[in-house]
C-alpha atoms as a PDB file:
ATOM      1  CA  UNK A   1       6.919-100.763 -52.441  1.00  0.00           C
ATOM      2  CA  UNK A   2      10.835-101.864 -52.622  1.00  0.00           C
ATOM      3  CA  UNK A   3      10.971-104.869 -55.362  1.00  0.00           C
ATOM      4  CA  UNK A   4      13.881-106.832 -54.375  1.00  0.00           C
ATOM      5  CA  UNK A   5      15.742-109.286 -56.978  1.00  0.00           C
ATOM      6  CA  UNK A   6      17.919-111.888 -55.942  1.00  0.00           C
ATOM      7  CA  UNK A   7      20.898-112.625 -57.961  1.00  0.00           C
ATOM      8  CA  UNK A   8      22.856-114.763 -55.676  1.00  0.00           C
ATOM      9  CA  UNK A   9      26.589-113.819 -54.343  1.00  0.00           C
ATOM     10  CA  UNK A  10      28.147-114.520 -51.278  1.00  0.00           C
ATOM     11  CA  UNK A  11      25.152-112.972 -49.133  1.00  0.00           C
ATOM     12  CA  UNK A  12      23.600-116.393 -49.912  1.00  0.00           C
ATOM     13  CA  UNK A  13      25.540-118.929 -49.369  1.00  0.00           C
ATOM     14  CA  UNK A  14      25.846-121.904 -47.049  1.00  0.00           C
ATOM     15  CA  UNK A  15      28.655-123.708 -45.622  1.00  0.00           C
ATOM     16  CA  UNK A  16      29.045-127.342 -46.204  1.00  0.00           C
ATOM     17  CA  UNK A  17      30.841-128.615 -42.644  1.00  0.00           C
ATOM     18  CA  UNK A  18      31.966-131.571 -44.209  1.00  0.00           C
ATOM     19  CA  UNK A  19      33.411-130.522 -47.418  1.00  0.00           C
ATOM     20  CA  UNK A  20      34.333-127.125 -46.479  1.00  0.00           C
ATOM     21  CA  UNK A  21      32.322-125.626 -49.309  1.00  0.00           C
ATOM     22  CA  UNK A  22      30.034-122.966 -50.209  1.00  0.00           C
ATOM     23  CA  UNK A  23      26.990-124.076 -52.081  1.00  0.00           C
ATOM     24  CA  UNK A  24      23.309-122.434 -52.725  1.00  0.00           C
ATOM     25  CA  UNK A  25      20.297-123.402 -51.180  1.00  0.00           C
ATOM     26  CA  UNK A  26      17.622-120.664 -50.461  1.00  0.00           C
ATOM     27  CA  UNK A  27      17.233-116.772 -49.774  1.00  0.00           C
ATOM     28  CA  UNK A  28      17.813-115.424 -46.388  1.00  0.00           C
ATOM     29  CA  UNK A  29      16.186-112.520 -47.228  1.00  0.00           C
ATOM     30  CA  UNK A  30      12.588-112.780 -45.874  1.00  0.00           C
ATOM     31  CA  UNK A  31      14.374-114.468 -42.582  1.00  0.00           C
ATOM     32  CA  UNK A  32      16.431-111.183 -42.438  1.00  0.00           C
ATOM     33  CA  UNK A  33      13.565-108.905 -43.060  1.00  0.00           C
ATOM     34  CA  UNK A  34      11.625-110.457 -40.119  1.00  0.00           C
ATOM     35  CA  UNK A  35      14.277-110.448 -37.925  1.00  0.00           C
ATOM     36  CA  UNK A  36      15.076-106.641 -38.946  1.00  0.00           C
ATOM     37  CA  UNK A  37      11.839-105.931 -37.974  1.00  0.00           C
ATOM     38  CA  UNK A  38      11.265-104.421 -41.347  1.00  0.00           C
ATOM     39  CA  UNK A  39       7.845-102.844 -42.146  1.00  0.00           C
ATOM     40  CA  UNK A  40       8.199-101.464 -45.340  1.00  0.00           C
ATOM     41  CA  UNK A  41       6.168-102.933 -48.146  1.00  0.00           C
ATOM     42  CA  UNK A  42       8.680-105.016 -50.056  1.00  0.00           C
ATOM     43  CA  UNK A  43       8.529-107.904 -53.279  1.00  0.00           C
ATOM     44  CA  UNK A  44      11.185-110.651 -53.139  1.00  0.00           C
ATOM     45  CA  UNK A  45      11.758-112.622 -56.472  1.00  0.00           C
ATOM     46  CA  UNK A  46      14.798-114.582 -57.397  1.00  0.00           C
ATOM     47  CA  UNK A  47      16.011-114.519 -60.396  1.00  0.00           C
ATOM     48  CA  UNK A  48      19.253-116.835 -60.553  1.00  0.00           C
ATOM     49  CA  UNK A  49      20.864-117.830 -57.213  1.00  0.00           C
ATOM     50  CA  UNK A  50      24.934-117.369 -58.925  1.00  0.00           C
ATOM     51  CA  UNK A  51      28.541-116.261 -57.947  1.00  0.00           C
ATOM     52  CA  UNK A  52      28.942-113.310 -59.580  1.00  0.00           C
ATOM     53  CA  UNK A  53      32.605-114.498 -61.301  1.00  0.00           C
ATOM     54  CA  UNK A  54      29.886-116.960 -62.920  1.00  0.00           C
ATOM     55  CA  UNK A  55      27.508-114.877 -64.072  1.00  0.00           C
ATOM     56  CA  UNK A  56      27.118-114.154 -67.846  1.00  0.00           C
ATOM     57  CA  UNK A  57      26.004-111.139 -70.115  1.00  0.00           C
ATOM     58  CA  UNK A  58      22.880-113.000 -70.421  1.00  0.00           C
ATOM     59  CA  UNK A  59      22.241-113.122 -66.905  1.00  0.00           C
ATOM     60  CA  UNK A  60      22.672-109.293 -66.630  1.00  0.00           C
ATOM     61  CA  UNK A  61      20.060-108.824 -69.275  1.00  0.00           C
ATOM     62  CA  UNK A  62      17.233-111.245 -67.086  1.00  0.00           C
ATOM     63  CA  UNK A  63      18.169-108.477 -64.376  1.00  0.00           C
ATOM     64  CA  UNK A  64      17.757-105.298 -66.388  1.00  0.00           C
ATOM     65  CA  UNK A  65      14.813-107.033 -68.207  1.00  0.00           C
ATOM     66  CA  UNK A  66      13.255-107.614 -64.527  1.00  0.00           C
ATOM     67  CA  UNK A  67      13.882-104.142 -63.103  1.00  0.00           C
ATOM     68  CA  UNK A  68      12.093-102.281 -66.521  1.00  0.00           C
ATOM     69  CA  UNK A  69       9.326-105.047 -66.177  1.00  0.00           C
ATOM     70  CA  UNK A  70       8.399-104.158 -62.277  1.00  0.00           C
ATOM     71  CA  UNK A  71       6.148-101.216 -60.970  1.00  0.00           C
ATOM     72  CA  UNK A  72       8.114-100.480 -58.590  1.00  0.00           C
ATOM     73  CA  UNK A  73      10.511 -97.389 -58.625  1.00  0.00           C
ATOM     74  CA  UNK A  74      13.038 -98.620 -56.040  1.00  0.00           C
ATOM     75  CA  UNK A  75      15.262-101.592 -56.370  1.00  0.00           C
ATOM     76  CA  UNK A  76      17.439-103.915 -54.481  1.00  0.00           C
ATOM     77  CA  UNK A  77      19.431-106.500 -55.903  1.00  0.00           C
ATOM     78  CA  UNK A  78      21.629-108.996 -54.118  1.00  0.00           C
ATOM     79  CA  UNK A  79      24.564-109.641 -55.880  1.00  0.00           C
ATOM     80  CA  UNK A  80      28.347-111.139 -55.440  1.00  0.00           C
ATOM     81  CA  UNK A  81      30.573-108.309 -54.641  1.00  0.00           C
ATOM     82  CA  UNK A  82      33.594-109.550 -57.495  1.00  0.00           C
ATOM     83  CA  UNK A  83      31.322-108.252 -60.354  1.00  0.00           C
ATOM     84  CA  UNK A  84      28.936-106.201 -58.707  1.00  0.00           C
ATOM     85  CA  UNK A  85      30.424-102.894 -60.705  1.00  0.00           C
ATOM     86  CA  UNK A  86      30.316-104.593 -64.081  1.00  0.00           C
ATOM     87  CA  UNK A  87      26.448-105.592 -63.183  1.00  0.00           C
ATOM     88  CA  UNK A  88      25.899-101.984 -62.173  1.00  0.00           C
ATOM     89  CA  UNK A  89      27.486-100.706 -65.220  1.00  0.00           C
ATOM     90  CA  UNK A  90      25.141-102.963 -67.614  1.00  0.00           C
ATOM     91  CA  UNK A  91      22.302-101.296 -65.983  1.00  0.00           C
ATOM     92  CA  UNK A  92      23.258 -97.741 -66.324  1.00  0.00           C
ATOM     93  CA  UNK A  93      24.279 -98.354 -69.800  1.00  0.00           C
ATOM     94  CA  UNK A  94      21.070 -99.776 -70.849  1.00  0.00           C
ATOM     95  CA  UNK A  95      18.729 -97.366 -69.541  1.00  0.00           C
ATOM     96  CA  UNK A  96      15.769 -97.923 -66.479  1.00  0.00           C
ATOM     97  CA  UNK A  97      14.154 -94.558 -66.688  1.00  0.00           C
ATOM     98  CA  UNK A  98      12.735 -93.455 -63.386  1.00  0.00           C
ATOM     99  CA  UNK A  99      13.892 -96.173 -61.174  1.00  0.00           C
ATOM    100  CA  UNK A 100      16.588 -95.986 -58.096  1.00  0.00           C
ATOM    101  CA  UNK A 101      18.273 -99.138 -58.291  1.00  0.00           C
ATOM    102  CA  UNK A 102      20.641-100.229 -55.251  1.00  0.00           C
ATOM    103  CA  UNK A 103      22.831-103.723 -55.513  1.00  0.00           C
ATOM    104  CA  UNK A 104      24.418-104.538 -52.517  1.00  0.00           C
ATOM    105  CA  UNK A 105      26.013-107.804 -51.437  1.00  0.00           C
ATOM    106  CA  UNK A 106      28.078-109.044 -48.771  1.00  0.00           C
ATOM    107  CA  UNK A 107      32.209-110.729 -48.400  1.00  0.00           C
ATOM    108  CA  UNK A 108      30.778-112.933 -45.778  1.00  0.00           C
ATOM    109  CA  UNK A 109      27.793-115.473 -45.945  1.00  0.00           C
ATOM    110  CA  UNK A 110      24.727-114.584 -44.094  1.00  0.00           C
ATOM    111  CA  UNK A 111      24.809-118.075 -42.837  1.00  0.00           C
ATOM    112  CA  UNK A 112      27.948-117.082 -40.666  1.00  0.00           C
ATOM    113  CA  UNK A 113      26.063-115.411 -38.061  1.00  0.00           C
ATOM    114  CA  UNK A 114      27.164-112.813 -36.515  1.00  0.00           C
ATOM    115  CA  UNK A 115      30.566-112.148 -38.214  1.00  0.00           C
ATOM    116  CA  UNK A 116      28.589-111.391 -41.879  1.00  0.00           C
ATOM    117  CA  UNK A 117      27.965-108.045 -43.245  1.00  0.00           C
ATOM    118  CA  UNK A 118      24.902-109.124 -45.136  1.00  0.00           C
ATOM    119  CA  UNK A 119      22.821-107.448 -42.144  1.00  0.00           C
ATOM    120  CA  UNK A 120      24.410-104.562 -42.523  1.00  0.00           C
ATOM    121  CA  UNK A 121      25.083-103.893 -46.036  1.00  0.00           C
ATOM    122  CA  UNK A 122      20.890-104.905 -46.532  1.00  0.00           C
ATOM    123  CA  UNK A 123      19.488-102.851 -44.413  1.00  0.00           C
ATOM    124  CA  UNK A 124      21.865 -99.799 -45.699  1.00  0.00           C
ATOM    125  CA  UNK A 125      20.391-100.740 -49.189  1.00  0.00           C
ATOM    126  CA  UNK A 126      16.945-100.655 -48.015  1.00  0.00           C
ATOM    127  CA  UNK A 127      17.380 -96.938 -46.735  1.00  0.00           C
ATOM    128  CA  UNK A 128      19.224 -96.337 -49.930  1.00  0.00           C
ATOM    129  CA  UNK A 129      16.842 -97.073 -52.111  1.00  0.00           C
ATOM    130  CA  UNK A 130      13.849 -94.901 -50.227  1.00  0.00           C
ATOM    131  CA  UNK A 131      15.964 -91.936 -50.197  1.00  0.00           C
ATOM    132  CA  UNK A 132      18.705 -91.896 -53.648  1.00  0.00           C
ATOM    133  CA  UNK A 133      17.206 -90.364 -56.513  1.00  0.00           C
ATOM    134  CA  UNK A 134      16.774 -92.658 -60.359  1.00  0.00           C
ATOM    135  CA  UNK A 135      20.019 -93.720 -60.806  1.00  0.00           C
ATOM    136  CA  UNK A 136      21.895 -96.855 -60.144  1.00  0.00           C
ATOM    137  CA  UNK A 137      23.635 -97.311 -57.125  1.00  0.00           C
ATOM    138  CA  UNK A 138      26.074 -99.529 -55.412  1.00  0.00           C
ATOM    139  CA  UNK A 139      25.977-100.171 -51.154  1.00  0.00           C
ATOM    140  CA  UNK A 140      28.093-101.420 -49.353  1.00  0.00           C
ATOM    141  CA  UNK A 141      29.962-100.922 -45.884  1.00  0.00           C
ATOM    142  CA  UNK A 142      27.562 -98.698 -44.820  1.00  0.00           C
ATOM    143  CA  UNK A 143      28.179 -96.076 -47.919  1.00  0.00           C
ATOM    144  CA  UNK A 144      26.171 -95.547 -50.930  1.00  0.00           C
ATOM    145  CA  UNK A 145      28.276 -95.011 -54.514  1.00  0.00           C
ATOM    146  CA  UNK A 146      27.228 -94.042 -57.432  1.00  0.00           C
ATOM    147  CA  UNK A 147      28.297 -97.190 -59.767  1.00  0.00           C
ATOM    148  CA  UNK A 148      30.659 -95.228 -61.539  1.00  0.00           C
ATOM    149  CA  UNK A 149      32.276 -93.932 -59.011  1.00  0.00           C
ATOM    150  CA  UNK A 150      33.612 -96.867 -57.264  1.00  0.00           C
ATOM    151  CA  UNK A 151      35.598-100.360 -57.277  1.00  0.00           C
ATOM    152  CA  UNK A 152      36.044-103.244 -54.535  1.00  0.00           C
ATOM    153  CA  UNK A 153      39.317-103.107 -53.187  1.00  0.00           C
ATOM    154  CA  UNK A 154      40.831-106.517 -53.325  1.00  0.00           C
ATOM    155  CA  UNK A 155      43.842-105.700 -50.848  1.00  0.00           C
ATOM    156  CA  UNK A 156      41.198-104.386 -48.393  1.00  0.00           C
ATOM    157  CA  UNK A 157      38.010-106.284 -49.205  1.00  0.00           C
ATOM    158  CA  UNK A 158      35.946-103.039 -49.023  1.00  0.00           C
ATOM    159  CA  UNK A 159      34.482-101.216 -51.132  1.00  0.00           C
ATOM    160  CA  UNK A 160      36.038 -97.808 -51.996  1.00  0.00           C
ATOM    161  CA  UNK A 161      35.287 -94.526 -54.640  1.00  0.00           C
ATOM    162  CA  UNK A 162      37.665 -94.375 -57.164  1.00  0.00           C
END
């Protein structure tokens, strides 16, 4: 079984057409999993539905206390791609023995349509997480790093190994 954690980011958002604004409503997650066709055995929980520049030290310890909580020995975690890496790092600094975790996210709502990379970048993480060994993992535009090993490119808006 893949436990999945929802954290928020951009992945989730929706677009207010009169204000112009990004707001949080619900997960697309199990919507995407259907329409992916997806038969693996998979656990969706949220957690906190946050932009990452929001998201606290406290926030990072619900996740880490979540992943060492659940049976399951591969991870996904949405997540907002600005502090994705520092989320990562918490994790690998604070120990989940035996456990491949993958956060992925996306730069453009799922609620876009077609033009989002949420589709994408999830079903990269879902192969990911199946086939990386314990460790923790960041994926994104169709790569896998290891969370150490890369940053997001703000010039670029991908994400790149450093």
């Amino acid at each position: 079984m893949i436990q999945i954690f929802i954290t928020g980011g951009t992945f989730d958002k929706e677009y207010n057409f009169i204000t112009g604004e990004l707001y949080f409503k619900d997960t697309h997650l199990q919507d995407m999993l259907e329409r992916g066709r997806c038969t693996l055995d998979v656990d969706i929980k949220t957690l906190m539905m946050v932009d990452s520049l929001e998201m606290t030290e406290d926030d990072r310890e619900i996740i880490a206390h979540n992943c060492k909580r659940c049976n399951s020995e591969n991870i996904i975690i949405t997540h907002g791609t600005d502090t994705m890496v520092d989320t990562a790092k918490y994790l690998a600094e604070n120990p989940i023995p035996n456990k491949t975790i993958i956060l992925f996210g996306a730069m453009i709502p799922y609620a876009f349509g077609t033009s989002s990379d949420g589709f994408f970048n999830l079903g990269a993480a879902m192969a990911f997480a199946q086939c990386n060994p314990p460790g923790v993992f960041i994926a994104m535009n169709g790569r896998c790093f290891d969370w150490q090993e890369v940053r997001k490119n703000r010039k670029t808006g991908f994400f790149e190994t450093i």
